[in-house]
C-alpha atoms as a PDB file:
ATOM      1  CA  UNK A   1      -7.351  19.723 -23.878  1.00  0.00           C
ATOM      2  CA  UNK A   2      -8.706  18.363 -20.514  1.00  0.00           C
ATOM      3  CA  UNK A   3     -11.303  16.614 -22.677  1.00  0.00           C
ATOM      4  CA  UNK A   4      -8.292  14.440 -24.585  1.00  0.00           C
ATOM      5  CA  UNK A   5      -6.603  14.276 -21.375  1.00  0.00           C
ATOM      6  CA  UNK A   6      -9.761  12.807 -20.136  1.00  0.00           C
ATOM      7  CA  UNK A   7     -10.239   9.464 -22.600  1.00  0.00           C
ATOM      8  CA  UNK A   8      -6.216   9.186 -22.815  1.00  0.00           C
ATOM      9  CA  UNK A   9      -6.645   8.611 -18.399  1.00  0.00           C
ATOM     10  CA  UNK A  10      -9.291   5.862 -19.525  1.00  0.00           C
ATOM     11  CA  UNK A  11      -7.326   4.479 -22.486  1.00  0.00           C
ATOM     12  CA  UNK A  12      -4.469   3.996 -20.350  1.00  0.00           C
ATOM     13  CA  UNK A  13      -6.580   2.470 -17.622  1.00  0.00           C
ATOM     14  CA  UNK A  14      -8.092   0.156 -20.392  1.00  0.00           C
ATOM     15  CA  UNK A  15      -4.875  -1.122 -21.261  1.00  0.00           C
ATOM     16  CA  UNK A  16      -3.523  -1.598 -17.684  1.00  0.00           C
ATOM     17  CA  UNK A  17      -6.775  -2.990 -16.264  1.00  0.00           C
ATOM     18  CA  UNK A  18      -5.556  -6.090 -18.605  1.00  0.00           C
ATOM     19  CA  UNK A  19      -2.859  -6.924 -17.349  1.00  0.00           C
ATOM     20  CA  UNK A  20      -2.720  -9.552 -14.833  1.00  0.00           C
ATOM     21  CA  UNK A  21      -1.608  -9.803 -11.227  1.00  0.00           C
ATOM     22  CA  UNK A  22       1.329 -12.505 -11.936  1.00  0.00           C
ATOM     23  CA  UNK A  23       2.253  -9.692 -15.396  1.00  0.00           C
ATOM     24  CA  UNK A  24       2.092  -6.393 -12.804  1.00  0.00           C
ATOM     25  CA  UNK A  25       4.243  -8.554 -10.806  1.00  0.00           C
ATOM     26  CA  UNK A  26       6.852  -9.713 -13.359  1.00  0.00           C
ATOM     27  CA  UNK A  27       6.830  -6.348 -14.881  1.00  0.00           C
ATOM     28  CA  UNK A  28       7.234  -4.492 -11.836  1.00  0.00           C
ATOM     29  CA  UNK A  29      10.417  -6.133 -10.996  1.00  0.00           C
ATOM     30  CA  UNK A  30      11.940  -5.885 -14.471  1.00  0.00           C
ATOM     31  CA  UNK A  31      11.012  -2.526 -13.808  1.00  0.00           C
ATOM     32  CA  UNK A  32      12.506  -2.225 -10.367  1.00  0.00           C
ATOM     33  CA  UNK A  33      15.765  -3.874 -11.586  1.00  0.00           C
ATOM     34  CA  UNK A  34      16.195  -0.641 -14.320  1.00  0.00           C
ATOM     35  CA  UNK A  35      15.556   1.650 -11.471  1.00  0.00           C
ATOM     36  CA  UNK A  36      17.985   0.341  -8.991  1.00  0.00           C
ATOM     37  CA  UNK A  37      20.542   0.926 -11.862  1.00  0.00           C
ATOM     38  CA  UNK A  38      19.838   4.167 -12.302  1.00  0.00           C
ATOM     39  CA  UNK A  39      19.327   5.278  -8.854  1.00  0.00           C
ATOM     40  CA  UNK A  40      22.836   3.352  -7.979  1.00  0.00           C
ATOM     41  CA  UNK A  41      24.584   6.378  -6.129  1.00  0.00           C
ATOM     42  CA  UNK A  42      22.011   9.110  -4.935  1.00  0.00           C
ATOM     43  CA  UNK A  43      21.400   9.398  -1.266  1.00  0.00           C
ATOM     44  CA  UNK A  44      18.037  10.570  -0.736  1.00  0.00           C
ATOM     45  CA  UNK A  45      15.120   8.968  -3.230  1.00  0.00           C
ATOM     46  CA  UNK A  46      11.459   9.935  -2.873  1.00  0.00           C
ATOM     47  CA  UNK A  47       9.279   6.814  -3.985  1.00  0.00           C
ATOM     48  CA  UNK A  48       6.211   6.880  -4.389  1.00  0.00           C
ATOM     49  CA  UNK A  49       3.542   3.612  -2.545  1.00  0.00           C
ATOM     50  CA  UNK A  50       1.940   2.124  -5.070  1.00  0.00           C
ATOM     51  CA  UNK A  51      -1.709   0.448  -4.942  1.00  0.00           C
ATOM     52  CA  UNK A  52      -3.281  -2.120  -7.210  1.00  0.00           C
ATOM     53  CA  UNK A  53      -2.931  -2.239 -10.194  1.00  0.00           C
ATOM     54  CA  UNK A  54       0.252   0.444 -10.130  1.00  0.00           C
ATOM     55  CA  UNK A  55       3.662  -0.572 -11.336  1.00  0.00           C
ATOM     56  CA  UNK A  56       4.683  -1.967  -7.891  1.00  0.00           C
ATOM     57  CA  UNK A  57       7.547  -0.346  -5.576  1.00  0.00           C
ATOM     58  CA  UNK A  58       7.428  -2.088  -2.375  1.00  0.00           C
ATOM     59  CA  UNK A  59      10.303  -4.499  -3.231  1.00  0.00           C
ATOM     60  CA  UNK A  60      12.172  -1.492  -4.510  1.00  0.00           C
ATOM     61  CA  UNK A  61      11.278   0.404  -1.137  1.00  0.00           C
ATOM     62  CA  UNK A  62      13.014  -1.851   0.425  1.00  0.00           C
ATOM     63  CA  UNK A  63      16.158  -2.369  -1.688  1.00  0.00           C
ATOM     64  CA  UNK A  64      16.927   0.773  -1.310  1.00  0.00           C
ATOM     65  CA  UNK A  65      16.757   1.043   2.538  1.00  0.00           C
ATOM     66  CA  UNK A  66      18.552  -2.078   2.655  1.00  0.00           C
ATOM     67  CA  UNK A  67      21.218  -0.102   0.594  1.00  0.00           C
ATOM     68  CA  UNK A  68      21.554   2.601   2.508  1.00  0.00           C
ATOM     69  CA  UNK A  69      19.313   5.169   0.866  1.00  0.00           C
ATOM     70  CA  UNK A  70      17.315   7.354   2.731  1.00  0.00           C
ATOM     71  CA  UNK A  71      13.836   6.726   1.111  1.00  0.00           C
ATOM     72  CA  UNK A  72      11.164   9.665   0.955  1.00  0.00           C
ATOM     73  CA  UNK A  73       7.710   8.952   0.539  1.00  0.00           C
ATOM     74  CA  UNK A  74       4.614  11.497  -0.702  1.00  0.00           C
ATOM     75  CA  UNK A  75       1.928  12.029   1.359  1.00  0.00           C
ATOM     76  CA  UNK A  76      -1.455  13.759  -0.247  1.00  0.00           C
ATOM     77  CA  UNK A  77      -2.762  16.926   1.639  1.00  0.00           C
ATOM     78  CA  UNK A  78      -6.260  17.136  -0.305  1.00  0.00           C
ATOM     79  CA  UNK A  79      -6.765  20.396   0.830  1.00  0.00           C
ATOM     80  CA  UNK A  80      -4.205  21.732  -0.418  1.00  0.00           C
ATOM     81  CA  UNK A  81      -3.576  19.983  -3.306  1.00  0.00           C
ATOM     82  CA  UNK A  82       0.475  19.318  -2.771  1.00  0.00           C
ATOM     83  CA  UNK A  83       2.416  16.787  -1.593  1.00  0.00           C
ATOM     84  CA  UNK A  84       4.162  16.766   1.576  1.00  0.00           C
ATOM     85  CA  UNK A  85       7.307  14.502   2.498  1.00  0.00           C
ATOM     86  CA  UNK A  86       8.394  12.297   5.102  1.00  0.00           C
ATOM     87  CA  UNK A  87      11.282   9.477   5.517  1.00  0.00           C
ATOM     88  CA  UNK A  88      10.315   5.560   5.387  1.00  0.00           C
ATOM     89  CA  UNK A  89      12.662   3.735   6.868  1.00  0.00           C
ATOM     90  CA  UNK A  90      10.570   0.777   7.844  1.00  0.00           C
ATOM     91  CA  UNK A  91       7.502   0.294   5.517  1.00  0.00           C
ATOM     92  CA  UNK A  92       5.591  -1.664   8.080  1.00  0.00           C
ATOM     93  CA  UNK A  93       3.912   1.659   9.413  1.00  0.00           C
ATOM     94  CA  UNK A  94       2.099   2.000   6.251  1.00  0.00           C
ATOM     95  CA  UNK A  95      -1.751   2.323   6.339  1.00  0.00           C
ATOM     96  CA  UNK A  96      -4.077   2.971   3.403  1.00  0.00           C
ATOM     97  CA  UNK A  97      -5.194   6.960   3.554  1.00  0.00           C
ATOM     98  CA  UNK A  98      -5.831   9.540   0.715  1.00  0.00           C
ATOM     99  CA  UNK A  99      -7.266   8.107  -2.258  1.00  0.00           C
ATOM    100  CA  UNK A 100      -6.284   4.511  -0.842  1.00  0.00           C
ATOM    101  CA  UNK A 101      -2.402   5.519  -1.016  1.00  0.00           C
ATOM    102  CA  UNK A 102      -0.707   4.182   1.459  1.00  0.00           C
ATOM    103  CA  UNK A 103       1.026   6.652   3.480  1.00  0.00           C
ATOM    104  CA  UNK A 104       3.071   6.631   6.685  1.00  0.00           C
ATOM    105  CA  UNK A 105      -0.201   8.727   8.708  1.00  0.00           C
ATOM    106  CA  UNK A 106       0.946   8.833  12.563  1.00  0.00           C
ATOM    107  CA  UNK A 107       5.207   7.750  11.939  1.00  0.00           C
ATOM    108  CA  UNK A 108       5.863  10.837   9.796  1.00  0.00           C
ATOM    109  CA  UNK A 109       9.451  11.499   9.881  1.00  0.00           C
ATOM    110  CA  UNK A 110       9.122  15.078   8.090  1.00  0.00           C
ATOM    111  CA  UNK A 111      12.023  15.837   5.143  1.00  0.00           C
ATOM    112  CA  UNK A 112      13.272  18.640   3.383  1.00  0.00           C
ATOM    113  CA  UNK A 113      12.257  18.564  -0.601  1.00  0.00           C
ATOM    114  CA  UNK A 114      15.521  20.026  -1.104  1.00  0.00           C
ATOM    115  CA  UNK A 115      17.164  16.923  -0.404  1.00  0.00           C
ATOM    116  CA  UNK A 116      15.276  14.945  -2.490  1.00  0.00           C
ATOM    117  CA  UNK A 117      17.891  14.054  -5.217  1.00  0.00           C
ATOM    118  CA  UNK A 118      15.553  11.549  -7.577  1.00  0.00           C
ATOM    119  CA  UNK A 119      11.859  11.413  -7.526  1.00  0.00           C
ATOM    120  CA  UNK A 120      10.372   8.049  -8.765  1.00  0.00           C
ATOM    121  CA  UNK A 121       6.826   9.184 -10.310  1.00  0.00           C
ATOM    122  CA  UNK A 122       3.504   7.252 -10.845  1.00  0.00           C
ATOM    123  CA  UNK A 123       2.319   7.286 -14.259  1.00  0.00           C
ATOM    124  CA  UNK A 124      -1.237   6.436 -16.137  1.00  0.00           C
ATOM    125  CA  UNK A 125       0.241   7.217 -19.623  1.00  0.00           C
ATOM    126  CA  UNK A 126       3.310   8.691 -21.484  1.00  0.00           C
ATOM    127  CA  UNK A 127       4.327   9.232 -24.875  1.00  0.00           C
ATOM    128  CA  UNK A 128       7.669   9.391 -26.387  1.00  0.00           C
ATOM    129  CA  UNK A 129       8.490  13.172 -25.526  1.00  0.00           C
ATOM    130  CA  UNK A 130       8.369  12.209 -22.310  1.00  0.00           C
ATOM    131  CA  UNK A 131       4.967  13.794 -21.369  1.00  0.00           C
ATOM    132  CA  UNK A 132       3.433  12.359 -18.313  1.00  0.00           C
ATOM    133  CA  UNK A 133      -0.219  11.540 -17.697  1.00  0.00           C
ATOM    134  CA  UNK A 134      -1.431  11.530 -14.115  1.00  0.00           C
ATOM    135  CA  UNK A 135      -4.564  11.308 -12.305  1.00  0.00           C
ATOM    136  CA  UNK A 136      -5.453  14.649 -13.199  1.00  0.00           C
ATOM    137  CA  UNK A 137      -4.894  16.467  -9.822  1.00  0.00           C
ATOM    138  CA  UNK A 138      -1.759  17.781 -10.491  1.00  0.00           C
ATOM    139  CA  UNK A 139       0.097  16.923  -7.037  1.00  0.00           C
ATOM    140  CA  UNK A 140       3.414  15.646  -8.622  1.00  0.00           C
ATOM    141  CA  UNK A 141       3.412  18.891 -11.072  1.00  0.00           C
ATOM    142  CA  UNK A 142       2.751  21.015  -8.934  1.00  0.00           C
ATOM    143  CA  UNK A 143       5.461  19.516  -6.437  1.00  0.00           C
ATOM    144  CA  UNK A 144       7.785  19.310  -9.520  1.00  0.00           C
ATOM    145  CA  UNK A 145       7.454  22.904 -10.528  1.00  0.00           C
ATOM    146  CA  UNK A 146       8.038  24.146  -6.993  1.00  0.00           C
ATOM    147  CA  UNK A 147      11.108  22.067  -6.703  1.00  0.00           C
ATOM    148  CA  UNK A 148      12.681  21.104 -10.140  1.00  0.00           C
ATOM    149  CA  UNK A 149      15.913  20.386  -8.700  1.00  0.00           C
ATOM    150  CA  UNK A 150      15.373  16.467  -8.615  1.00  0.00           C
ATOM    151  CA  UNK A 151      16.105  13.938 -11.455  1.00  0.00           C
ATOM    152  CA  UNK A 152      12.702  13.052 -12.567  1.00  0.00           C
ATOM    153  CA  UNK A 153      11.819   8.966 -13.183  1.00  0.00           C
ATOM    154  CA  UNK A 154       8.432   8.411 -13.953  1.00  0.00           C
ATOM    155  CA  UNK A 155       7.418   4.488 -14.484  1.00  0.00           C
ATOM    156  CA  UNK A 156       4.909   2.387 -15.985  1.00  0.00           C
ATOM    157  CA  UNK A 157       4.002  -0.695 -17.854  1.00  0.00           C
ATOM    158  CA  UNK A 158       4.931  -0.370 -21.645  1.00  0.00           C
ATOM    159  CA  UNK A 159       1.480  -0.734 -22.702  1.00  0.00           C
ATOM    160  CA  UNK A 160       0.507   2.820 -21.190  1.00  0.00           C
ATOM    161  CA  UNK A 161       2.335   4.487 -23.872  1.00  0.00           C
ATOM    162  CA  UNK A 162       0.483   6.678 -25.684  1.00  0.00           C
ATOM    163  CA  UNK A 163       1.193   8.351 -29.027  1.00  0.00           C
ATOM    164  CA  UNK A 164       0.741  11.619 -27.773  1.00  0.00           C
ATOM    165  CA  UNK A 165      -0.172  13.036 -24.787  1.00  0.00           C
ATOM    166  CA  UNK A 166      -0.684  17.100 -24.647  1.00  0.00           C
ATOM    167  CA  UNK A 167       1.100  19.382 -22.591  1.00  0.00           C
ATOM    168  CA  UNK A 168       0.491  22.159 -20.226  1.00  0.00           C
ATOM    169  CA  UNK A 169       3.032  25.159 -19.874  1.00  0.00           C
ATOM    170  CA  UNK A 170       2.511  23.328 -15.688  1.00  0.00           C
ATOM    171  CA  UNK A 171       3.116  20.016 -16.914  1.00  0.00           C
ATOM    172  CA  UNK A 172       6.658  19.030 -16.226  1.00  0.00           C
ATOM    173  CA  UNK A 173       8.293  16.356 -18.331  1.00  0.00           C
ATOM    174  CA  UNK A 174      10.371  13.815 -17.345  1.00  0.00           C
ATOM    175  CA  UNK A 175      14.092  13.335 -17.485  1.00  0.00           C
ATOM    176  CA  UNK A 176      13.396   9.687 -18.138  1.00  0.00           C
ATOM    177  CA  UNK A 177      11.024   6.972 -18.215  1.00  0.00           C
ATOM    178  CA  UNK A 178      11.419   3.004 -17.009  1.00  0.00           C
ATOM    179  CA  UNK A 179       9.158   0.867 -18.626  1.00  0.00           C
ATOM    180  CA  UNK A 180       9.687  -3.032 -18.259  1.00  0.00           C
ATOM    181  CA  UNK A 181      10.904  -3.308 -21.756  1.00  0.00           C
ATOM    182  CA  UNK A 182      13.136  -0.260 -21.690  1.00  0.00           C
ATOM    183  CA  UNK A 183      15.242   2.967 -20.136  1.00  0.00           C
ATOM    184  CA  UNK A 184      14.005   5.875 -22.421  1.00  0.00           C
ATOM    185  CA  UNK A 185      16.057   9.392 -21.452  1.00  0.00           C
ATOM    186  CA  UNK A 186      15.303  12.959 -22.176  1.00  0.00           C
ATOM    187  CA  UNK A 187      17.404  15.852 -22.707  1.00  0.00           C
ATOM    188  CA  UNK A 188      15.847  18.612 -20.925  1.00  0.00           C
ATOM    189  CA  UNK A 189      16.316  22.375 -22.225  1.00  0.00           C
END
């Protein structure tokens, strides 16, 4: 399984890597636009910081602190493999750490998973069941398993949609997917 996993991670890349800067861009706020509809009334959002050529979410970052939400960000603990949480309330304190994400390192404003009411998820590919391909680390499943509770959004450009990506009984699907082209919704089980 790891092996298809493997060449759908660079098959997604592929498709993403052609994409230009003024298409992430355009997309990314089409994109952003969906989300802010469906994140219109939760209080607490964790988002995560995107870096090149990710769907962007620094312009929805700050929409939604200028709306009032309480934005959470990610940050990577490598050796631990999980994910651990802190409020951004001004994104200027960003620096690039783990794996080039940027993360708040040194203005950490710790919060509580279990106030997290939406989590807005990075994606490299995704099929129509609403599997999600990742990295491969497993950080957001991991996170997700541990704390179901939220509404899970993962996003990415329309051309990372695979036909079919397998699953893993620790794989956790997504409640719904925001591509620029579309709003596709699951119902979970």
């Amino acid at each position: 399984m790891s092996q298809t996993k493997a060449v759908l991670r660079e098959q997604a890349k592929e498709a993403r890597f052609h994409l230009s800067p003024e298409e992430i861009a355009a997309y990314s706020s089409s994109i952003e636009e969906r989300l802010l509809e469906i994140l219109n009334g939760f209080k607490t959002v964790m988002v995560y910081v995107a870096k090149a050529p990710e769907v962007e979410t620094g312009d929805l970052i700050a929409e939604l602190n200028h709306r009032g939400v309480r934005v959470v960000v990610p940050i990577i603990e490598r050796e631990t493999c999980s994910l651990r949480l802190s409020y951004l309330p001004d994104p200027a304190v960003l620096v690039p750490s783990t794996f080039n994400v940027p993360e708040p390192i040194g203005h950490e404003l710790p919060a509580r998973p279990e106030d997290v009411e939406a989590v807005v998820i990075p994606m490299l590919a995704f099929d129509a069941e609403g599997n999600r391909l990742g990295y491969g680390a497993g950080y957001y499943d991991r996170f997700l398993c541990r704390y179901p509770h939220p509404q899970k959004i993962g996003i990415a450009f329309s051309c990372q949609q695979m036909e079919s990506i397998p699953a893993d009984d620790n794989d956790v699907k997504m409640d719904c997917i925001v591509t620029e082209k579309r709003i596709i919704r699951y119902k979970q089980n």
